[in-house]
C-alpha atoms as a PDB file:
ATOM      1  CA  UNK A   1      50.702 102.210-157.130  1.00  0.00           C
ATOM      2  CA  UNK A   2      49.751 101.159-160.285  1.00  0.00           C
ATOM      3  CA  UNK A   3      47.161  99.019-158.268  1.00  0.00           C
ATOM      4  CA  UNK A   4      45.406 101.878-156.658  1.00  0.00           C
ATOM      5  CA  UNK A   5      45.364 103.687-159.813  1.00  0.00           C
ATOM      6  CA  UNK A   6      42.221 102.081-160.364  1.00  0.00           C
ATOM      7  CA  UNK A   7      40.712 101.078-157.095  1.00  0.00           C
ATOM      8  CA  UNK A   8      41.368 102.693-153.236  1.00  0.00           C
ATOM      9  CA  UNK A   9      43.831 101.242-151.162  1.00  0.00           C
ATOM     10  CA  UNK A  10      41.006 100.145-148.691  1.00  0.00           C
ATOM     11  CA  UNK A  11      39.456  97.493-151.172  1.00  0.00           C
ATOM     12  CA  UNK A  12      42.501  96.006-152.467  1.00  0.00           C
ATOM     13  CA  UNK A  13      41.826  92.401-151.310  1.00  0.00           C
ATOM     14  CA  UNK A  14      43.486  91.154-148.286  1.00  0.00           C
ATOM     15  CA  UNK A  15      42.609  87.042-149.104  1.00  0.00           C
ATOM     16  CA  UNK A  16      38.987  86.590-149.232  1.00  0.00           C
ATOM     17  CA  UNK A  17      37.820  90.133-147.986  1.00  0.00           C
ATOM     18  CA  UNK A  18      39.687  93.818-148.325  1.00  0.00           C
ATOM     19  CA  UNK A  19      42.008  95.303-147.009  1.00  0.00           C
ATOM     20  CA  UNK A  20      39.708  97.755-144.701  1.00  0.00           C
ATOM     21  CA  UNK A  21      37.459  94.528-143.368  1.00  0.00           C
ATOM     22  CA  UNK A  22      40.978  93.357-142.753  1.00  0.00           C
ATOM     23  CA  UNK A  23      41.836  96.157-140.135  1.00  0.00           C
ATOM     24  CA  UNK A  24      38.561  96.187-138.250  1.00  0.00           C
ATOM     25  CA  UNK A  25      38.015  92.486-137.927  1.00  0.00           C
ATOM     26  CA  UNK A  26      40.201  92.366-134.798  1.00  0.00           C
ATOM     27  CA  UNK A  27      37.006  94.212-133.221  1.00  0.00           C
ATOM     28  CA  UNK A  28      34.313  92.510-131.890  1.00  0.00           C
ATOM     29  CA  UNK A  29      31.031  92.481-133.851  1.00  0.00           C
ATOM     30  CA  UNK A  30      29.260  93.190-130.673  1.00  0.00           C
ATOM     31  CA  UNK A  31      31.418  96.632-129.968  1.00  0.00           C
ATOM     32  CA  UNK A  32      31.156  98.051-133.339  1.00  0.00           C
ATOM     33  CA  UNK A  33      28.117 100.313-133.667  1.00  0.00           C
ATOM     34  CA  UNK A  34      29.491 101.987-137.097  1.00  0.00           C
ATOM     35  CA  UNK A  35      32.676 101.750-139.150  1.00  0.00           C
ATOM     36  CA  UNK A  36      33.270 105.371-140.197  1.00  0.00           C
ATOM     37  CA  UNK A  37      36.027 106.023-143.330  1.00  0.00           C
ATOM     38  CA  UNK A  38      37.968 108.825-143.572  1.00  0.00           C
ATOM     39  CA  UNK A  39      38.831 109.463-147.307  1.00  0.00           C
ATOM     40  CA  UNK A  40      38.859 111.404-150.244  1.00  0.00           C
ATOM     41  CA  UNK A  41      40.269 109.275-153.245  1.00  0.00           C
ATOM     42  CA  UNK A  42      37.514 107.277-155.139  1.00  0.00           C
ATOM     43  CA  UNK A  43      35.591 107.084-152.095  1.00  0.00           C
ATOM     44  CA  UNK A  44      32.563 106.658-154.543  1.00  0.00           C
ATOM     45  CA  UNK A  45      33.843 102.933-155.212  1.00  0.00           C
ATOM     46  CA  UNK A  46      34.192 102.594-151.155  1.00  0.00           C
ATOM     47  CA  UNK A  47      30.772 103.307-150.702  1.00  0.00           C
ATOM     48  CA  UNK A  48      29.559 101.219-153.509  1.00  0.00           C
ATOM     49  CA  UNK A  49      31.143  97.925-152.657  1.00  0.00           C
ATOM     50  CA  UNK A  50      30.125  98.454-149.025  1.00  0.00           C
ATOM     51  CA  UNK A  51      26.447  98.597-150.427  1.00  0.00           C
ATOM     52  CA  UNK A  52      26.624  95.269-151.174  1.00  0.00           C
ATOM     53  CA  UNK A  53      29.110  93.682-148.969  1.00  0.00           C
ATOM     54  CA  UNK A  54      28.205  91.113-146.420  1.00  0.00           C
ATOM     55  CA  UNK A  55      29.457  92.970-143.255  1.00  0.00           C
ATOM     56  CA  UNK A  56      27.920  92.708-139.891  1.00  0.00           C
ATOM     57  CA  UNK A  57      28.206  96.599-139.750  1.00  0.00           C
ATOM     58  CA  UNK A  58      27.350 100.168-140.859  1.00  0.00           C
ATOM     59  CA  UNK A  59      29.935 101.889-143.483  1.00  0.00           C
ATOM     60  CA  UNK A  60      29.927 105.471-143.309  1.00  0.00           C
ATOM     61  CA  UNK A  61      32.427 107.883-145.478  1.00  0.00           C
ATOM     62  CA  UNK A  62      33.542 111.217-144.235  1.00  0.00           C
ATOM     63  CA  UNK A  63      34.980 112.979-147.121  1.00  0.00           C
ATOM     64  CA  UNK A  64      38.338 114.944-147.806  1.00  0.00           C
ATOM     65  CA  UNK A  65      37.962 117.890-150.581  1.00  0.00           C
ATOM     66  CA  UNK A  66      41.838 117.635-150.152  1.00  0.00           C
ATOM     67  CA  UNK A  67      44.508 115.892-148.130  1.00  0.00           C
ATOM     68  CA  UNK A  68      43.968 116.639-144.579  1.00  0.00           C
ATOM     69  CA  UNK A  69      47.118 114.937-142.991  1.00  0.00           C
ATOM     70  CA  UNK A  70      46.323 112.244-140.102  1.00  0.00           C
ATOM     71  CA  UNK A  71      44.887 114.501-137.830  1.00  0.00           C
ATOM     72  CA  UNK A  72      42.852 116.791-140.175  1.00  0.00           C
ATOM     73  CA  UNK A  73      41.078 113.306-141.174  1.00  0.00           C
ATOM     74  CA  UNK A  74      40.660 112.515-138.145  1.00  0.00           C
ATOM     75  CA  UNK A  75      39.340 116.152-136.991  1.00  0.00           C
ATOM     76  CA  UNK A  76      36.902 115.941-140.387  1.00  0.00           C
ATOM     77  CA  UNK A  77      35.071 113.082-138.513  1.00  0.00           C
ATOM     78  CA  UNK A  78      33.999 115.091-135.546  1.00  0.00           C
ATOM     79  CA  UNK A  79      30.478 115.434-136.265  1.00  0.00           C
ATOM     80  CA  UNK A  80      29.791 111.673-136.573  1.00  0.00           C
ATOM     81  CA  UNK A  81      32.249 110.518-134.115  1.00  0.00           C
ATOM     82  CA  UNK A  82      30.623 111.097-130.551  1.00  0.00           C
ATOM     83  CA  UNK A  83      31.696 109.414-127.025  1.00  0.00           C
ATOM     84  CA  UNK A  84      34.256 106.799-127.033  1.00  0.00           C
ATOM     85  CA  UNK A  85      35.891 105.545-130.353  1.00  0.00           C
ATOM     86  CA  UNK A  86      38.063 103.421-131.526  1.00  0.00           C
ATOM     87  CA  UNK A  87      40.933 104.784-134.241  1.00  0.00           C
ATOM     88  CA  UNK A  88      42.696 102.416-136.677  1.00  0.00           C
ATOM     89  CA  UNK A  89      44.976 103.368-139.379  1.00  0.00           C
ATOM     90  CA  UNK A  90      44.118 101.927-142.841  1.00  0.00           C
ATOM     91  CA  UNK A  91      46.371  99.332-143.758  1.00  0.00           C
ATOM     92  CA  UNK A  92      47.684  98.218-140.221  1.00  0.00           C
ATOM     93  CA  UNK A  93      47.540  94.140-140.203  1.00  0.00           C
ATOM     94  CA  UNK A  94      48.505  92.809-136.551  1.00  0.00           C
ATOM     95  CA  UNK A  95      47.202  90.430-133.325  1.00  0.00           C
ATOM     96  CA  UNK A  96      46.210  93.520-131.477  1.00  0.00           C
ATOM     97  CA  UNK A  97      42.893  92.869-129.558  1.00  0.00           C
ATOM     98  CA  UNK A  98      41.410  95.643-128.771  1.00  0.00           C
ATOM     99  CA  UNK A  99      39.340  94.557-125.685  1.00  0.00           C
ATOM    100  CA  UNK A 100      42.476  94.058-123.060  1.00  0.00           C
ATOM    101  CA  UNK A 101      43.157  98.286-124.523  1.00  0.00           C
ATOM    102  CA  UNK A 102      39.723  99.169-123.839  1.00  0.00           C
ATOM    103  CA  UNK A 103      39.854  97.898-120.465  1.00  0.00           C
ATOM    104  CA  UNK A 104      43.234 100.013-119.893  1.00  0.00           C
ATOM    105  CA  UNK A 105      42.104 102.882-120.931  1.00  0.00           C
ATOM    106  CA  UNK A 106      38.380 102.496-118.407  1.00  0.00           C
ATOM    107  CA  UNK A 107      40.624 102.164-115.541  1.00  0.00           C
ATOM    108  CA  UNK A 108      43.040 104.726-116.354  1.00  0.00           C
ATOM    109  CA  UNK A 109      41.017 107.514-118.137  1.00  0.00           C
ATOM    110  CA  UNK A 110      42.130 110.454-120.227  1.00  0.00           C
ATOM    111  CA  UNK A 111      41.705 111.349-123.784  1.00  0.00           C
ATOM    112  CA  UNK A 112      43.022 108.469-125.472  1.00  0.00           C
ATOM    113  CA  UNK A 113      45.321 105.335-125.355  1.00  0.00           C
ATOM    114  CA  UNK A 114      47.522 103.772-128.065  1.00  0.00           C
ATOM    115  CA  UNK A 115      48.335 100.441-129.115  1.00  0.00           C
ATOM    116  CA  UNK A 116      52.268 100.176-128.935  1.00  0.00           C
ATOM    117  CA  UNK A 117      54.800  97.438-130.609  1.00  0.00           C
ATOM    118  CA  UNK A 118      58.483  96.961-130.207  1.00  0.00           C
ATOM    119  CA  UNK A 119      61.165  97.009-132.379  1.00  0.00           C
ATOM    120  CA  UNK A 120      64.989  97.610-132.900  1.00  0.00           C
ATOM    121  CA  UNK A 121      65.058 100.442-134.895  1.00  0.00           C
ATOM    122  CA  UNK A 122      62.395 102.956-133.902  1.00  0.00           C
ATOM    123  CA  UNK A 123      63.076 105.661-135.940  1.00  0.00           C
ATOM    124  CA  UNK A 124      60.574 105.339-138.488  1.00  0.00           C
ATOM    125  CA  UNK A 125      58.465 105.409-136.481  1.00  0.00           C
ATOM    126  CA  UNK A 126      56.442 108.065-133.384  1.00  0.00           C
ATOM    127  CA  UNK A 127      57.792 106.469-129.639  1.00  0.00           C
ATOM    128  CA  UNK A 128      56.832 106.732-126.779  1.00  0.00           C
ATOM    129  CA  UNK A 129      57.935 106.915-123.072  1.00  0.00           C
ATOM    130  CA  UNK A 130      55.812 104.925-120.752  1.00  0.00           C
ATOM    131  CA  UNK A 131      55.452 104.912-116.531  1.00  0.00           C
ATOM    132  CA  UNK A 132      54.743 102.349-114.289  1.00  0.00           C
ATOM    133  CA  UNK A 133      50.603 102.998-114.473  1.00  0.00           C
ATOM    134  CA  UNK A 134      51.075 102.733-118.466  1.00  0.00           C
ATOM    135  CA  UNK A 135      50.501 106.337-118.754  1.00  0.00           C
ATOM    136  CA  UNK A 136      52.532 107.932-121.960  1.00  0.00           C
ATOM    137  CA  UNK A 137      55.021 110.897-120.572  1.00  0.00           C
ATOM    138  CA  UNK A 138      56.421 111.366-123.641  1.00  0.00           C
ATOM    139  CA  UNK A 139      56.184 110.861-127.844  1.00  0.00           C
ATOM    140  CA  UNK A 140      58.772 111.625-130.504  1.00  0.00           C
ATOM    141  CA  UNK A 141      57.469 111.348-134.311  1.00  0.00           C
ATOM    142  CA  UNK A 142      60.209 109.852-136.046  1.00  0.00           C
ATOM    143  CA  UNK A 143      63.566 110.668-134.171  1.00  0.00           C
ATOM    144  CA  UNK A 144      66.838 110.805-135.127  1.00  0.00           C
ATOM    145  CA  UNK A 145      68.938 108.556-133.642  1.00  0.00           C
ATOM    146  CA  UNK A 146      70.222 110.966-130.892  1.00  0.00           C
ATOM    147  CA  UNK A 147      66.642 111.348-129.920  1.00  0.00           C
ATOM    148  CA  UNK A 148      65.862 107.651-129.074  1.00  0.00           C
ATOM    149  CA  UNK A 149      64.727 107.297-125.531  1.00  0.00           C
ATOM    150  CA  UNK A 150      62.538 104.181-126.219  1.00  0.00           C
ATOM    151  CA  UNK A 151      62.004 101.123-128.690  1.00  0.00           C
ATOM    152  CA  UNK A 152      58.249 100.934-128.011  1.00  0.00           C
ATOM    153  CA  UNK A 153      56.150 102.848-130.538  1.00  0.00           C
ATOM    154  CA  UNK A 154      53.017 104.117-131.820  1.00  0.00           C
ATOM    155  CA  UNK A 155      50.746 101.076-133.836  1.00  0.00           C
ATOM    156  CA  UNK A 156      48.816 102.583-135.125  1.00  0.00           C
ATOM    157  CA  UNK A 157      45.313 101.425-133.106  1.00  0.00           C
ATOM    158  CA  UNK A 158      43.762 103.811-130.901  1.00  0.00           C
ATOM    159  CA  UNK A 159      40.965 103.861-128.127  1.00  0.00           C
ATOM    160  CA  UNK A 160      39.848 107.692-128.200  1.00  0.00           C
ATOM    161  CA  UNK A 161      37.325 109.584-126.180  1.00  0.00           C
ATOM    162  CA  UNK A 162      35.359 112.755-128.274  1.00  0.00           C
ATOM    163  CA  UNK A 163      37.817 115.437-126.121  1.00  0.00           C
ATOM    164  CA  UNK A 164      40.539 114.470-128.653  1.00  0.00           C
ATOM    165  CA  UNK A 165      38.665 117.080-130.870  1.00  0.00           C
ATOM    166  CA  UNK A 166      39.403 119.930-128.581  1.00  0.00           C
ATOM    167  CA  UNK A 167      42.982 119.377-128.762  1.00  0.00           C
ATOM    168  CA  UNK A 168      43.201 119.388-132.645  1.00  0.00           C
ATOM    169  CA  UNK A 169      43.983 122.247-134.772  1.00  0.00           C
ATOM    170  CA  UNK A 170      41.322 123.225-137.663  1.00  0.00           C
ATOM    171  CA  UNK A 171      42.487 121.792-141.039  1.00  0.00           C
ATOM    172  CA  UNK A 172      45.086 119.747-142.342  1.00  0.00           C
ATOM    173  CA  UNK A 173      47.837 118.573-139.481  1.00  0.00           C
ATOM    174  CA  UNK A 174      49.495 115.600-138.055  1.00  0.00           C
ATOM    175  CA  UNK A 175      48.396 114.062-134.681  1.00  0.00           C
ATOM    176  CA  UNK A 176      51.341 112.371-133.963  1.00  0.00           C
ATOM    177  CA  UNK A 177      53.699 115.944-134.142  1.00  0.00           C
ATOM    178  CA  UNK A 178      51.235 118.431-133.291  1.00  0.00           C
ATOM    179  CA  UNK A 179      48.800 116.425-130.763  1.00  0.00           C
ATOM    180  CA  UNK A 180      50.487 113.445-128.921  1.00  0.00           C
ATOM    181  CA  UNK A 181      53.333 115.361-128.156  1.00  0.00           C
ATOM    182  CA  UNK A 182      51.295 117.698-125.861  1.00  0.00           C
ATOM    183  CA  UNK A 183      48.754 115.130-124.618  1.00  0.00           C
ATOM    184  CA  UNK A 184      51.768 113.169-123.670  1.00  0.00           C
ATOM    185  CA  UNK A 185      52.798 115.879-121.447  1.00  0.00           C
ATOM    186  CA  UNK A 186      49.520 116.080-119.498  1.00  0.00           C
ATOM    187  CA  UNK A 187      49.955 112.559-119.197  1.00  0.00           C
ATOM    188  CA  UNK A 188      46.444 112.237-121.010  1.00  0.00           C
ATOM    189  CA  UNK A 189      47.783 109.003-123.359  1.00  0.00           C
ATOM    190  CA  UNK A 190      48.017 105.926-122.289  1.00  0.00           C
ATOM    191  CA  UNK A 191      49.870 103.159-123.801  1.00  0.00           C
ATOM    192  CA  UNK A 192      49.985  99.005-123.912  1.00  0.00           C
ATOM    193  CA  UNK A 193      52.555  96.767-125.593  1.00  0.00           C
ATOM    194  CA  UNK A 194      50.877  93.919-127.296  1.00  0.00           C
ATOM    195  CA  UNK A 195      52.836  90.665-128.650  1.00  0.00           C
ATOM    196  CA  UNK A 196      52.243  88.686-132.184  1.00  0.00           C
ATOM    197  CA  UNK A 197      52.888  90.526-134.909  1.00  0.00           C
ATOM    198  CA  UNK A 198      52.124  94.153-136.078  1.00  0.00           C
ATOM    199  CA  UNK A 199      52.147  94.880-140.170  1.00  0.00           C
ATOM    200  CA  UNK A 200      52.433  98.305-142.070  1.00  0.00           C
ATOM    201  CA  UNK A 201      51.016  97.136-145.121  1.00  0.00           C
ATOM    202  CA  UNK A 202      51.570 100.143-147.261  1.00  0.00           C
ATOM    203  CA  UNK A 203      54.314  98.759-149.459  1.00  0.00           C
ATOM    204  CA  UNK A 204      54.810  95.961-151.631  1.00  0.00           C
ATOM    205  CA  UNK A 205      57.126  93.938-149.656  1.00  0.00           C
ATOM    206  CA  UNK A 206      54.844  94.756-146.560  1.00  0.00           C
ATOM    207  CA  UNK A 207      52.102  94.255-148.428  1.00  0.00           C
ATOM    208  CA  UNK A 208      53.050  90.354-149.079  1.00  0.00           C
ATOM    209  CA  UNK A 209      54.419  90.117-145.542  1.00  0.00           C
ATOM    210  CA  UNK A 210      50.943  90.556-144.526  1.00  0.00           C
ATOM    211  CA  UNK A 211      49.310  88.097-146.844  1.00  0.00           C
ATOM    212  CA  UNK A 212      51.539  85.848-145.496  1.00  0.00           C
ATOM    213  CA  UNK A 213      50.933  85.936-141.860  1.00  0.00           C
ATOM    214  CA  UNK A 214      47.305  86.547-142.545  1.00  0.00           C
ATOM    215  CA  UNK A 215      48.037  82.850-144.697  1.00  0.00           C
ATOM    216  CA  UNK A 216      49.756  81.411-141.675  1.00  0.00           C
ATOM    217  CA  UNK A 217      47.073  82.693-139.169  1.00  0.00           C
ATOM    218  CA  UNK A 218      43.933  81.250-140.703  1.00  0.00           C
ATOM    219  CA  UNK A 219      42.760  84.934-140.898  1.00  0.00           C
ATOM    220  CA  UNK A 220      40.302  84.192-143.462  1.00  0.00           C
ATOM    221  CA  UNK A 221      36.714  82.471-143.902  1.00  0.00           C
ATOM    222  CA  UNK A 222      36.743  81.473-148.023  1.00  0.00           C
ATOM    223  CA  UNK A 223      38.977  79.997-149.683  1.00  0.00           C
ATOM    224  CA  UNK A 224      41.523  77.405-149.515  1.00  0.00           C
ATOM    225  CA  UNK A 225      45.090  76.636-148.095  1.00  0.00           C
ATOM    226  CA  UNK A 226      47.260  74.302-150.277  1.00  0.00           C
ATOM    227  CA  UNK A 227      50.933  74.237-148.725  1.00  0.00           C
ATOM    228  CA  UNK A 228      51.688  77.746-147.694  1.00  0.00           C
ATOM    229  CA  UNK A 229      49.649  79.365-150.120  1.00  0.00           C
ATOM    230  CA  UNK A 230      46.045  81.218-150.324  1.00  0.00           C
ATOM    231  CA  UNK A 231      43.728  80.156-153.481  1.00  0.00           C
ATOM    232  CA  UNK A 232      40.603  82.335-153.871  1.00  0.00           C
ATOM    233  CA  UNK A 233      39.397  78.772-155.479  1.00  0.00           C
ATOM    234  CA  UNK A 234      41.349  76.024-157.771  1.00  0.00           C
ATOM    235  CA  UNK A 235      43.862  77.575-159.601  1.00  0.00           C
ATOM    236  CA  UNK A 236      44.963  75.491-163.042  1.00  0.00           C
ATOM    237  CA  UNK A 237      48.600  75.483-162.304  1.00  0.00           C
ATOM    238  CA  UNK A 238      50.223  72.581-164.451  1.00  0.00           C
ATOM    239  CA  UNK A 239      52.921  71.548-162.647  1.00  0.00           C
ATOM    240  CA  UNK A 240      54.064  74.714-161.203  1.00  0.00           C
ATOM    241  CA  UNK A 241      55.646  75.656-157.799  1.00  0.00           C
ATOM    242  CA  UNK A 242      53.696  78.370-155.799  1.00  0.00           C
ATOM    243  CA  UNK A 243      54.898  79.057-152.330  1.00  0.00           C
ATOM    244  CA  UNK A 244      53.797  81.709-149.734  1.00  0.00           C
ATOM    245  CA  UNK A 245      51.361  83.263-151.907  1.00  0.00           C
ATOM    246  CA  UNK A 246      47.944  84.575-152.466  1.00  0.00           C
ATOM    247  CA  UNK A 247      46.373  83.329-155.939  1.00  0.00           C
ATOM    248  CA  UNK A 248      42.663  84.434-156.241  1.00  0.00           C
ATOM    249  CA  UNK A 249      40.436  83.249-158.811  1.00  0.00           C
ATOM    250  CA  UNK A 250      40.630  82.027-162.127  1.00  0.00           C
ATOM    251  CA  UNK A 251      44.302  81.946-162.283  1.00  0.00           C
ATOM    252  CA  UNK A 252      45.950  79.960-164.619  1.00  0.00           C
ATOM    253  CA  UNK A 253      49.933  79.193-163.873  1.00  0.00           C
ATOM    254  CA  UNK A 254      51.562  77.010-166.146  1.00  0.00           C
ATOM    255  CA  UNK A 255      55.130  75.044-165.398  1.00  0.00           C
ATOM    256  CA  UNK A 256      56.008  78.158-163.246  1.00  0.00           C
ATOM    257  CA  UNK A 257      57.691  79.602-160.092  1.00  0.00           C
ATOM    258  CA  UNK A 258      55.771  81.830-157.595  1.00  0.00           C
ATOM    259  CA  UNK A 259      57.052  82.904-154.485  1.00  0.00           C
ATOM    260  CA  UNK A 260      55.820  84.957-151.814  1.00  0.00           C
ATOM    261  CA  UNK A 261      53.849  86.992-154.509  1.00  0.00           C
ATOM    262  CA  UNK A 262      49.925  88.169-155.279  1.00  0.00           C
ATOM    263  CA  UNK A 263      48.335  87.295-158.282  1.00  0.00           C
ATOM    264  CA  UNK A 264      45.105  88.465-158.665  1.00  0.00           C
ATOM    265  CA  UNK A 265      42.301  87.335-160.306  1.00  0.00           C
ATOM    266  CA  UNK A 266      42.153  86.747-164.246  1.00  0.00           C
ATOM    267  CA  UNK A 267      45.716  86.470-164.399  1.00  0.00           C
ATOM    268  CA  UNK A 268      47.486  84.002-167.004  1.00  0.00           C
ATOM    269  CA  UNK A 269      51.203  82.665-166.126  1.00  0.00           C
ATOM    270  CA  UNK A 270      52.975  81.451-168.970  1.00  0.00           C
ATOM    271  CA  UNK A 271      55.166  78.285-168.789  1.00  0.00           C
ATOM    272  CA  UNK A 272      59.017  78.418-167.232  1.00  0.00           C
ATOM    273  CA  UNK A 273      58.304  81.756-166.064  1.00  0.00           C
ATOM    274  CA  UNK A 274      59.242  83.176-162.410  1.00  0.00           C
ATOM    275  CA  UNK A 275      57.543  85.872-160.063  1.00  0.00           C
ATOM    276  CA  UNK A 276      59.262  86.178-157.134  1.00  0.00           C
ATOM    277  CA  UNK A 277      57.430  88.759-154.308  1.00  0.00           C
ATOM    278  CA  UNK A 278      55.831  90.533-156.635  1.00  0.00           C
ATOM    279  CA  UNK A 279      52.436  92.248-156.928  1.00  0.00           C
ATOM    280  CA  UNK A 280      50.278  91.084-159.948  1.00  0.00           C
ATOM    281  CA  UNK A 281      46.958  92.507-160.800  1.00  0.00           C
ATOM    282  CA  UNK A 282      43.741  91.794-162.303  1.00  0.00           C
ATOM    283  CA  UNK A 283      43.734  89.871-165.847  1.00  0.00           C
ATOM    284  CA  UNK A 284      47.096  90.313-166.412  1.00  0.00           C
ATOM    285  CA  UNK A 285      48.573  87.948-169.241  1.00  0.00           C
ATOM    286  CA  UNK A 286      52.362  87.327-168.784  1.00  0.00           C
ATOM    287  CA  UNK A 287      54.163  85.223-171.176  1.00  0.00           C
ATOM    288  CA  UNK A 288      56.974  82.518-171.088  1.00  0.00           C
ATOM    289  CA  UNK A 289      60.437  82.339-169.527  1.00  0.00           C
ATOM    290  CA  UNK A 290      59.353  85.950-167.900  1.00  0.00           C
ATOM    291  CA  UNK A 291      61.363  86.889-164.542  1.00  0.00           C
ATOM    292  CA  UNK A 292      59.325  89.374-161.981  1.00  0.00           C
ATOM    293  CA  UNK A 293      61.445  90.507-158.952  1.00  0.00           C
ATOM    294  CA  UNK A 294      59.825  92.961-156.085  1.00  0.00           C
ATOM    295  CA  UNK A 295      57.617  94.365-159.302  1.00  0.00           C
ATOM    296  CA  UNK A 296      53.781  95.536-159.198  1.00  0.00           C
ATOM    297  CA  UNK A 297      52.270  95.080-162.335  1.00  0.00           C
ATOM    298  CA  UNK A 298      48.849  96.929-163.123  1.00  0.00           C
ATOM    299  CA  UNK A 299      45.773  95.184-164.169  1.00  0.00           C
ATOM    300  CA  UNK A 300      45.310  94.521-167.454  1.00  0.00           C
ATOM    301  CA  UNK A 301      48.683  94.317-168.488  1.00  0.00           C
ATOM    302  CA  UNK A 302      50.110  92.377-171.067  1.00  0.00           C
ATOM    303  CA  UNK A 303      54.161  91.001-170.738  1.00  0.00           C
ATOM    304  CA  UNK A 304      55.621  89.379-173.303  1.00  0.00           C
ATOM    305  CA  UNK A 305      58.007  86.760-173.290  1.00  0.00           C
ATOM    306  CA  UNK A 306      61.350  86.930-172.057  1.00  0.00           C
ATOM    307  CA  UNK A 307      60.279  90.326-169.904  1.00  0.00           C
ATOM    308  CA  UNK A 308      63.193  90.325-167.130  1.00  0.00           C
ATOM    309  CA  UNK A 309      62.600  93.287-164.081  1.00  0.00           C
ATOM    310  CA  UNK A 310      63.830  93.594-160.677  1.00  0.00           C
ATOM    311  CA  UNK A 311      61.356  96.795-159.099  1.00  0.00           C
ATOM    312  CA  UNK A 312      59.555  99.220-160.074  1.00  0.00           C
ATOM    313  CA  UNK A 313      55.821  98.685-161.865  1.00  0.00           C
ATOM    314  CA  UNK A 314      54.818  97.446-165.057  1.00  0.00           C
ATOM    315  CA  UNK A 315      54.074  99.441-167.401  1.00  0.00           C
ATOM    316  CA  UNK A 316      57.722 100.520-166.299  1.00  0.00           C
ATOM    317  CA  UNK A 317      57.287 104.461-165.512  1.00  0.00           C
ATOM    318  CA  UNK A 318      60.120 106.733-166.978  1.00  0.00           C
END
């Protein structure tokens, strides 16, 4: 938020496409049959623009009457979903391929198998325990430190067969406390490190973390690359300095820093002003000699000169 005040996290623009074309692109054209959306909030506008995208595939939305919790959106898809499926969470950006996971999960079977990432601190995050056939014996949603037993842990990405249904609870729960953790123990997971990188993009700071490797990684098929920076098109930036950034179209910066920030498009930049990883929406108009630190600013706003902020949104919430 403010961004998604207005428009569902799935179509905030990731570069040239959104942010839900962003997940699924690591799939194959030729394996996806249907892309099917779990959602509840403005999923009228999802449907819409997927009317008239140009996507090679079918866009189906399942909708939530109310917030069903991972697994309860998942469960709500069980009369589309049938057979083998794969399972992505909405704003995951990474290098997972899914093939070489498909393959493991053929030749080892059960219900389903997860895409896993390491890291040094695990304890944001579900783990997992792994055997020497890369079958899951164990998974921990979010330990404590005490309850560590492995740094490997749940991405996010997930090959599933239909039997996952039969091991859900009816209504609103979470499949990585109330599901894994048992599947796990019939050693009906399994589980494959992959290497690159692996994104949450559900914060700001993620959120331009992501445009940048997605920058870096040539992950997109319009626009152009000028430095280390993304331009939906050319941007009028009169002598300014924009660095690690994603500037979409009909931007106007003038005599100005940007770093590492999103500026989307419509948006004027006054002159000897500096936005440093910062989220700016659509048609914003900031003045002169205006500082923006780690700050998302909602479309349509207006900041006059001299505005200094470090966090938080704009309009600043009390």
């Amino acid at each position: 938020r403010p961004w998604t005040n207005k428009m569902p996290k799935p179509l905030l623009p990731m570069l040239d496409i959104s942010l839900l074309e962003r997940v699924v692109e690591g799939v194959p054209n030729h394996l996806i049959d249907e892309v099917v959306v779990a959602g509840g909030y403005k999923v009228e506008m999802i449907e819409e623009y997927f009317k008239q995208a140009d996507v090679d595939f079918d866009v189906r939305i399942v909708h939530e009457n109310k917030p069903l919790g991972t697994g309860g959106a998942l469960g709500n898809c069980n009369d589309v979903v049938s057979g083998r499926f794969a399972c992505f969470n909405g704003d995951i950006i990474s290098s997972l391929q899914i093939e070489p996971l498909l393959e493991l999960h053929k030749r080892n079977g059960g219900v389903g198998s997860l895409a896993l990432w390491e890291v040094e601190d695990p304890t944001r995050f579900g783990i997992v325990g792994l055997d020497d056939d890369s079958r899951i014996t164990q998974f921990k949603e979010k330990p404590k430190p005490e309850e560590v037993f492995s740094n490997l842990i749940n991405a996010g990405s997930y090959i599933f067969e239909d039997d996952i249904f039969d091991y859900m609870p009816k209504g609103k729960h979470s499949i990585e406390r109330e599901v894994f953790p048992g599947l796990a123990e019939e050693k009906l997971l399994n589980g494959q490190k992959f290497e690159g990188y692996f994104l949450d993009a559900g914060t700001p700071s993620a959120w331009s973390d992501a445009v940048h490797r997605c920058i870096e990684e040539n992950r997109f098929r319009r626009g152009i690359v000028n430095g280390s920076s993304w331009y939906g098109s050319t941007v009028n930036q009169f002598s300014s300095k924009v660095t690690e950034s994603m500037i979409e179209a009909d931007v106007e910066v003038s005599n100005s820093q940007i770093h590492r920030s999103t500026l989307l498009k419509g948006t004027v930049v006054g002159k000897d002003s500096v936005i440093e990883s910062s989220l700016i929406g659509e048609h914003v108009s900031i003045g002169s000699n205006v500082h923006l630190q780690d700050v998302v600013v909602d479309h349509g706003s207006v900041l006059p000169n001299k505005t200094t902020q470090v966090g938080g949104q704009w309009p600043r919430t009390e």
